[in-house]
Structure formats: C-alpha cells, structure tokens
Protein backbone atom coordinates (compact mmCIF):
# COMPACT_ATOMS: atom_id res chain seq x y z
CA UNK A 1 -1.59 -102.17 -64.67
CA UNK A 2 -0.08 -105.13 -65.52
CA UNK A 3 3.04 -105.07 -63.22
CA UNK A 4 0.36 -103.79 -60.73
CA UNK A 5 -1.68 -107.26 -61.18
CA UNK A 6 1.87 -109.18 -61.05
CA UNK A 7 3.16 -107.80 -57.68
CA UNK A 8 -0.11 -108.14 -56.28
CA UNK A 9 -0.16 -111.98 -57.52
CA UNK A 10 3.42 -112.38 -55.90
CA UNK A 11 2.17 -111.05 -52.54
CA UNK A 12 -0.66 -112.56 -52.40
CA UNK A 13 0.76 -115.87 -53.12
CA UNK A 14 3.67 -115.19 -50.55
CA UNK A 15 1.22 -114.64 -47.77
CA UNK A 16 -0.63 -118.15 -49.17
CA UNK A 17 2.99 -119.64 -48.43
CA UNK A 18 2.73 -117.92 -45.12
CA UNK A 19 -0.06 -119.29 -43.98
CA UNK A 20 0.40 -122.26 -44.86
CA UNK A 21 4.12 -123.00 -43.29
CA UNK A 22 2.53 -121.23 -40.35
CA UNK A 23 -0.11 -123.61 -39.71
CA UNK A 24 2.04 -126.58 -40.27
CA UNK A 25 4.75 -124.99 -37.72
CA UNK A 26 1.60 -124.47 -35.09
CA UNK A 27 0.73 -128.55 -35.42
CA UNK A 28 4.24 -129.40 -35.11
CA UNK A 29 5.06 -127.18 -32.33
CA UNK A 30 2.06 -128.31 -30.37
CA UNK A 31 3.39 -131.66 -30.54
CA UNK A 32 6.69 -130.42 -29.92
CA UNK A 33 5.81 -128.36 -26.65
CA UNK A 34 3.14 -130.77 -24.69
CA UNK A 35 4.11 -134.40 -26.21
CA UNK A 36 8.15 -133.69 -26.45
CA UNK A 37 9.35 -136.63 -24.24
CA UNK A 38 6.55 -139.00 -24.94
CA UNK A 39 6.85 -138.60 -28.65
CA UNK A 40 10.85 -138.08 -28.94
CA UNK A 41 11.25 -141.12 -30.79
CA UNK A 42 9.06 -140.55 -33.29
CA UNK A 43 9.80 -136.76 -33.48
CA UNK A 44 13.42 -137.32 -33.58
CA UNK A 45 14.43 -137.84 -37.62
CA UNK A 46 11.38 -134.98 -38.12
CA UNK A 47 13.40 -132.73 -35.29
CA UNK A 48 16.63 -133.74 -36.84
CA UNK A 49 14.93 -132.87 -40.54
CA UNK A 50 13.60 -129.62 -39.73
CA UNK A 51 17.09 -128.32 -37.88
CA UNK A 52 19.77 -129.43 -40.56
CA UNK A 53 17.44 -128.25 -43.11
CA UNK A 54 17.11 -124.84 -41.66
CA UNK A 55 21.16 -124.41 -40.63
CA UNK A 56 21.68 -125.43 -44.27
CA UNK A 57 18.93 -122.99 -46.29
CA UNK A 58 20.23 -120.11 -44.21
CA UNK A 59 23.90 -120.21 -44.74
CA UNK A 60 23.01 -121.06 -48.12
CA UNK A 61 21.03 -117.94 -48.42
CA UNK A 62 23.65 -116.00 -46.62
CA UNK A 63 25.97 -116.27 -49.02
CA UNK A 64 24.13 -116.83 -52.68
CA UNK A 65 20.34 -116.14 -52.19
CA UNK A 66 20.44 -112.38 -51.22
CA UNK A 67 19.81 -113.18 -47.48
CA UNK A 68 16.23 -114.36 -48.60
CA UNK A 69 15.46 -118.13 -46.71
CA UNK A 70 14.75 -120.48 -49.68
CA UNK A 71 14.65 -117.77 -51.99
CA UNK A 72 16.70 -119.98 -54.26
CA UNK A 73 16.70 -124.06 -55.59
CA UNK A 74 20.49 -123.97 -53.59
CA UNK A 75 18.86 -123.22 -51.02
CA UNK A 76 16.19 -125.81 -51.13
CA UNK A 77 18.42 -128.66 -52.40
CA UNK A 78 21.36 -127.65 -49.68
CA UNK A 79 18.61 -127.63 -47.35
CA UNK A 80 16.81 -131.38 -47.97
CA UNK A 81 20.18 -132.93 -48.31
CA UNK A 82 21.84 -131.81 -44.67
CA UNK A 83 18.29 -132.27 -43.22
CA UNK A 84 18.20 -136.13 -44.39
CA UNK A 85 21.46 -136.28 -43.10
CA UNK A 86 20.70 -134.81 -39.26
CA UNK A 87 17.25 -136.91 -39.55
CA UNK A 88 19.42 -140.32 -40.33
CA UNK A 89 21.59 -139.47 -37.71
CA UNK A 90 19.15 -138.62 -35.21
CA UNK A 91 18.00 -141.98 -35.62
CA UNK A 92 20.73 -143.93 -35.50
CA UNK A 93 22.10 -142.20 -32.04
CA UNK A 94 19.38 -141.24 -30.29
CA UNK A 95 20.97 -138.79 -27.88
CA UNK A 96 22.20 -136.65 -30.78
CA UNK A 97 18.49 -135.21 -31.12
CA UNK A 98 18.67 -134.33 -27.24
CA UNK A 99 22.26 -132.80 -28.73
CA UNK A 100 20.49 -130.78 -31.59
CA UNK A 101 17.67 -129.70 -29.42
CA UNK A 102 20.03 -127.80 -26.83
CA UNK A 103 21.83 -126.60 -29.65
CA UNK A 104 18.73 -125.24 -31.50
CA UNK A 105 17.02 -123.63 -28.34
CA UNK A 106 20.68 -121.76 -27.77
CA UNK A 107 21.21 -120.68 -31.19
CA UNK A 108 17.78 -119.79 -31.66
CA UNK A 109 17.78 -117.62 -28.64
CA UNK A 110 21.15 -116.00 -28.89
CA UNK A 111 21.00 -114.87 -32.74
CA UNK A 112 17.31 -113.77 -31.28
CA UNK A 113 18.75 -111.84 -28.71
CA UNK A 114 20.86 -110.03 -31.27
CA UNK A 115 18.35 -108.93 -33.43
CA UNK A 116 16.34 -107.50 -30.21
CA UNK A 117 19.32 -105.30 -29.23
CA UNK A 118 19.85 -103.85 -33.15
CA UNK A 119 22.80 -106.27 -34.24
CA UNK A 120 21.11 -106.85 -38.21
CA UNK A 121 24.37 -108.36 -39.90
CA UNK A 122 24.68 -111.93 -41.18
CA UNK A 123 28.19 -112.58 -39.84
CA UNK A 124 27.34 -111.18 -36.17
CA UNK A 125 23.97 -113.82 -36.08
CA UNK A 126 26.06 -116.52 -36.92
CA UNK A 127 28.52 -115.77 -34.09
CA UNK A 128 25.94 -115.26 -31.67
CA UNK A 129 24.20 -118.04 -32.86
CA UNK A 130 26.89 -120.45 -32.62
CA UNK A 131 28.32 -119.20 -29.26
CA UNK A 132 24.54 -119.69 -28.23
CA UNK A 133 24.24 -123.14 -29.46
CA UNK A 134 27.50 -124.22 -28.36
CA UNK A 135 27.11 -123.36 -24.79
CA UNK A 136 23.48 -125.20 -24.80
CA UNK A 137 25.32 -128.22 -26.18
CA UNK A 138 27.81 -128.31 -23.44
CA UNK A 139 25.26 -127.75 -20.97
CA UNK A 140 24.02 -130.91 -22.41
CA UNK A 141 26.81 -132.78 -22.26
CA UNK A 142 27.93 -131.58 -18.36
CA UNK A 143 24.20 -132.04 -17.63
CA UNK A 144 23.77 -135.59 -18.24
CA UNK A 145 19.97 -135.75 -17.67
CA UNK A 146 18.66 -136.79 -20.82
CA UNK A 147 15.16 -137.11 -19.78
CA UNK A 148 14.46 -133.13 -18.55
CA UNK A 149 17.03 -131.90 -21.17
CA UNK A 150 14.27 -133.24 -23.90
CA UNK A 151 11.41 -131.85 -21.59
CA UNK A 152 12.78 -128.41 -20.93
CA UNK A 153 14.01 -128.42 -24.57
CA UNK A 154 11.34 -129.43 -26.37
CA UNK A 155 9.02 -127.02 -24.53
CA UNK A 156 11.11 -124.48 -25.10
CA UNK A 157 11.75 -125.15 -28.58
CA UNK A 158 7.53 -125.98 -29.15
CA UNK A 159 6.54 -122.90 -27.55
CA UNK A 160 8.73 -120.74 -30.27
CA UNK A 161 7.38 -123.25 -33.38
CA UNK A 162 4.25 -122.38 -31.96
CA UNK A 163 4.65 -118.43 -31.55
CA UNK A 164 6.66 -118.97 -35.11
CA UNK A 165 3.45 -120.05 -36.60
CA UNK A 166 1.20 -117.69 -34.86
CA UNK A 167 2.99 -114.82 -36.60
CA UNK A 168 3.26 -115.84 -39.66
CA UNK A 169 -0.47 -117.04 -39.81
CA UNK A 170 -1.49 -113.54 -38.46
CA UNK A 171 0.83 -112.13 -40.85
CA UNK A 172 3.77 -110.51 -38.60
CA UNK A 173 6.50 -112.87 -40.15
CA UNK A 174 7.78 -113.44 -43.47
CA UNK A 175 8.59 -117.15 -44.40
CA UNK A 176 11.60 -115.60 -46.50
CA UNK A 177 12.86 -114.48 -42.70
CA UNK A 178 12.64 -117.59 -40.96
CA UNK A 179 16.58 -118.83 -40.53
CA UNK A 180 17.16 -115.32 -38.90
CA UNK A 181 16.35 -116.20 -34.93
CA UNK A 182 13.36 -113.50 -36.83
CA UNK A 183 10.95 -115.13 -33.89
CA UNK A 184 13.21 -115.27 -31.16
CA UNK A 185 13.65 -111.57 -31.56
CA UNK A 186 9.40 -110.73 -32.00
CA UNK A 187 9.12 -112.62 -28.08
CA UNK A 188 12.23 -110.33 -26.79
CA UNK A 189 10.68 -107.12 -28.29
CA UNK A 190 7.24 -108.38 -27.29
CA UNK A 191 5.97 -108.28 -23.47
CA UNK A 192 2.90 -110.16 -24.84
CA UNK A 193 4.82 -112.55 -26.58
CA UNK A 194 7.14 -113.32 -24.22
CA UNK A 195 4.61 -114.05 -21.97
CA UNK A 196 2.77 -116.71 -24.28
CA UNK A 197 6.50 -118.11 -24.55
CA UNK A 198 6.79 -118.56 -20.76
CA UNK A 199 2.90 -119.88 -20.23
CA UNK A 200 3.60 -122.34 -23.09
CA UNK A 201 6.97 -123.72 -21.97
CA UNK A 202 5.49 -123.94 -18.84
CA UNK A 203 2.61 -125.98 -19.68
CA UNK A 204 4.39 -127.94 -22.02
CA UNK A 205 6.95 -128.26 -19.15
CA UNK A 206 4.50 -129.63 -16.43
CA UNK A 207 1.94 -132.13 -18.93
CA UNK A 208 5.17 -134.25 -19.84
CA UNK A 209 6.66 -134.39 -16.47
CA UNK A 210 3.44 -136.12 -15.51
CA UNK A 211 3.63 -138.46 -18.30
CA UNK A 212 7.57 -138.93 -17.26
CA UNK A 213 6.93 -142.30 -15.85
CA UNK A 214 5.13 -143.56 -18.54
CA UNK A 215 8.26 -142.79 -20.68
CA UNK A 216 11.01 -145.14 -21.71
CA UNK A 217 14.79 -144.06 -22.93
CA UNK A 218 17.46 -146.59 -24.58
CA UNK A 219 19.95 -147.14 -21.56
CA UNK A 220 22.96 -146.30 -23.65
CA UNK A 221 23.03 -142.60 -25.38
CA UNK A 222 24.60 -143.54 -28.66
CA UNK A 223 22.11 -146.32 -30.31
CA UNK A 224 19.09 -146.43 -31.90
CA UNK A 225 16.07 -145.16 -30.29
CA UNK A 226 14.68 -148.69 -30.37
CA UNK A 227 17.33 -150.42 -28.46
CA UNK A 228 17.86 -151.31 -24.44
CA UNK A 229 15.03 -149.27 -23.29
CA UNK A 230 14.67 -148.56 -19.33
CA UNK A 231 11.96 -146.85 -17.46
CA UNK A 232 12.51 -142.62 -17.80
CA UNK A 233 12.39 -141.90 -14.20
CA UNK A 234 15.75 -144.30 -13.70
C-alpha cells in the first residue's frame, strides 16, 4: 500500500510539473508566434536562454541521466550555465538569435521527422538534428533577410511552443521527453496537429508582417540590439 501511495504521489506530482511547464510554454509561445519581430529584442536573451538550456539538458541526459530531460542536477546545472551563456550572447550580437532561431526550427524539425518515421536512438536524433539545424543556419546566412527570417522563424518556432504546451497541459507529453524533437514528431504523426501548426504559423506569419513597418532592426548584424537602429522595411 505504501509503495502504491508513493508511485501515485510521483505521478501525480509529475503531471503537476506538466502542467505547469505546459502553461508557461503556451504564454511564451503565444508571444513567440504573433509578437516575434515586434518583441525580438526583448525575447532575444529569453530565446537564447531557453535554446542553450535545452541543447545542454539533453546531451547531458543523453549521456548520464538515463535519456530522462532534467532527470538529474547535471542536467539542470549544465543546462542554466550554457543557457546564460546563449542568452548573453544573444544580446550582445543581435543577429545570433535570428542564427539560433533557424537553427532551432531545423533541428527541431529534423530530429522530429526522425522520430515520425521510427528512428528512436539518441545518436541518430542528434545527427538528424544537427544536419537539420545546420542547413537552417546556412539558409540564414545565404538568405540575408533578417527581418522575415525572425517572422517566419519565430512563427514557426511559436506555433510548436504552443502545440508543445497544449500536449503536455492535456497530458499527451511528458516534460521528462521534451529535448527529443518529442513535439515535432506528435504534429508529423498528427493530421490535426499539423494542421493547428500550419493555421498558427500562418497567423503568426501575417499579424507581424502588418506590424513590419512599425519595427526597427540595428543596421549592423553583429551589435547590440540597442544600437544603429533603421526602419524594418529598409
């Protein structure tokens, strides 16, 4: 009985955890998805935070914590310390979080990709997830267009914090499952999904190309958000 009232205490306090990262991922990704360009600035250590944080958790968990995201204090600690890094950097060269945000959106949807066609090992998501977020970065850097890189991006990226939240909220996602491109893979085996992933990045796409204009960008890449602004549409 007693083990019985101890597991149940564990799972019940798991899904607490759930619900709670889930409804904090929903706010964020809202902002993410419909205020991306508008709010870059401001979103841009928190962006930076939230990826180095997660890249460092899940290799740490990889290869100490049993595969289980922040399942251990490594994990945790590994986690906080790269994500202050990637937020101070973020901030101090603005264009890096346009950088990070191609290169989350293309590791997030390749490693995704390969959990929706079977592929379960570690090593394997890491290879498609870094092919995937390589190939977003140089897309970046050919690209050149800051300003819709951070709008397609960031409603991209929004739309799956969103969905992220949604499923662990409504309890079809484990936390501990998170640094696994876990929600990448429910849209792909999901019709519905997908198609809350495609309304949202739409949406998200068309409010903040009607706030372009209203949007200012540092004229060189590699400075502080703060310095030489210039109108967005330029």
């Amino acid at each position: 009985m007693m083990t019985m009232a101890v597991w149940a205490g564990v799972y019940q306090e798991e899904k607490t955890m759930d619900f709670f990262i889930g409804i904090i991922a929903i706010i964020c990704g809202l902002a993410i998805c419909f205020a991306g360009l508008r709010l870059w600035f401001v979103l841009l250590p928190i962006f930076g935070f939230l990826i180095g944080f997660t890249l460092a958790a899940t290799a740490v968990a990889s290869l100490w914590d049993d595969h289980v995201f922040l399942a251990g204090t490594s994990a945790v600690i590994a986690g906080l310390i790269t994500g202050i890094i990637f937020a101070l950097i973020a901030y101090f060269w603005w264009y890096f979080g346009v950088i990070l945000a191609a290169g989350f959106v293309g590791a997030s949807l390749a490693s995704g990709l390969a959990q929706a066609i079977n592929i379960d090992a570690d090593w394997a998501l890491f290879i498609f997830a870094m092919v995937g977020g390589i190939l977003f970065v140089a897309g970046a850097f050919l690209l050149a267009l800051p300003v819709y890189l951070i709008i397609v991006n960031s409603a991209i990226g929004g739309g799956v914090i969103i969905i992220t939240g949604l499923l662990l909220v409504f309890n079809r996602l484990d936390y501990e499952n998170l640094g696994y491109g876990t929600a990448w893979a429910a849209v792909n085996d999901s019709w519905w999904w997908t198609l809350v992933l495609i309304v949202l990045a739409a949406a998200g796409i068309f409010i903040q190309l009607m706030s372009m204009a209203q949007t200012v960008l540092p004229e060189e890449k590699w400075v502080p958000a703060s310095s030489g602004a210039q109108p967005a549409t330029s």
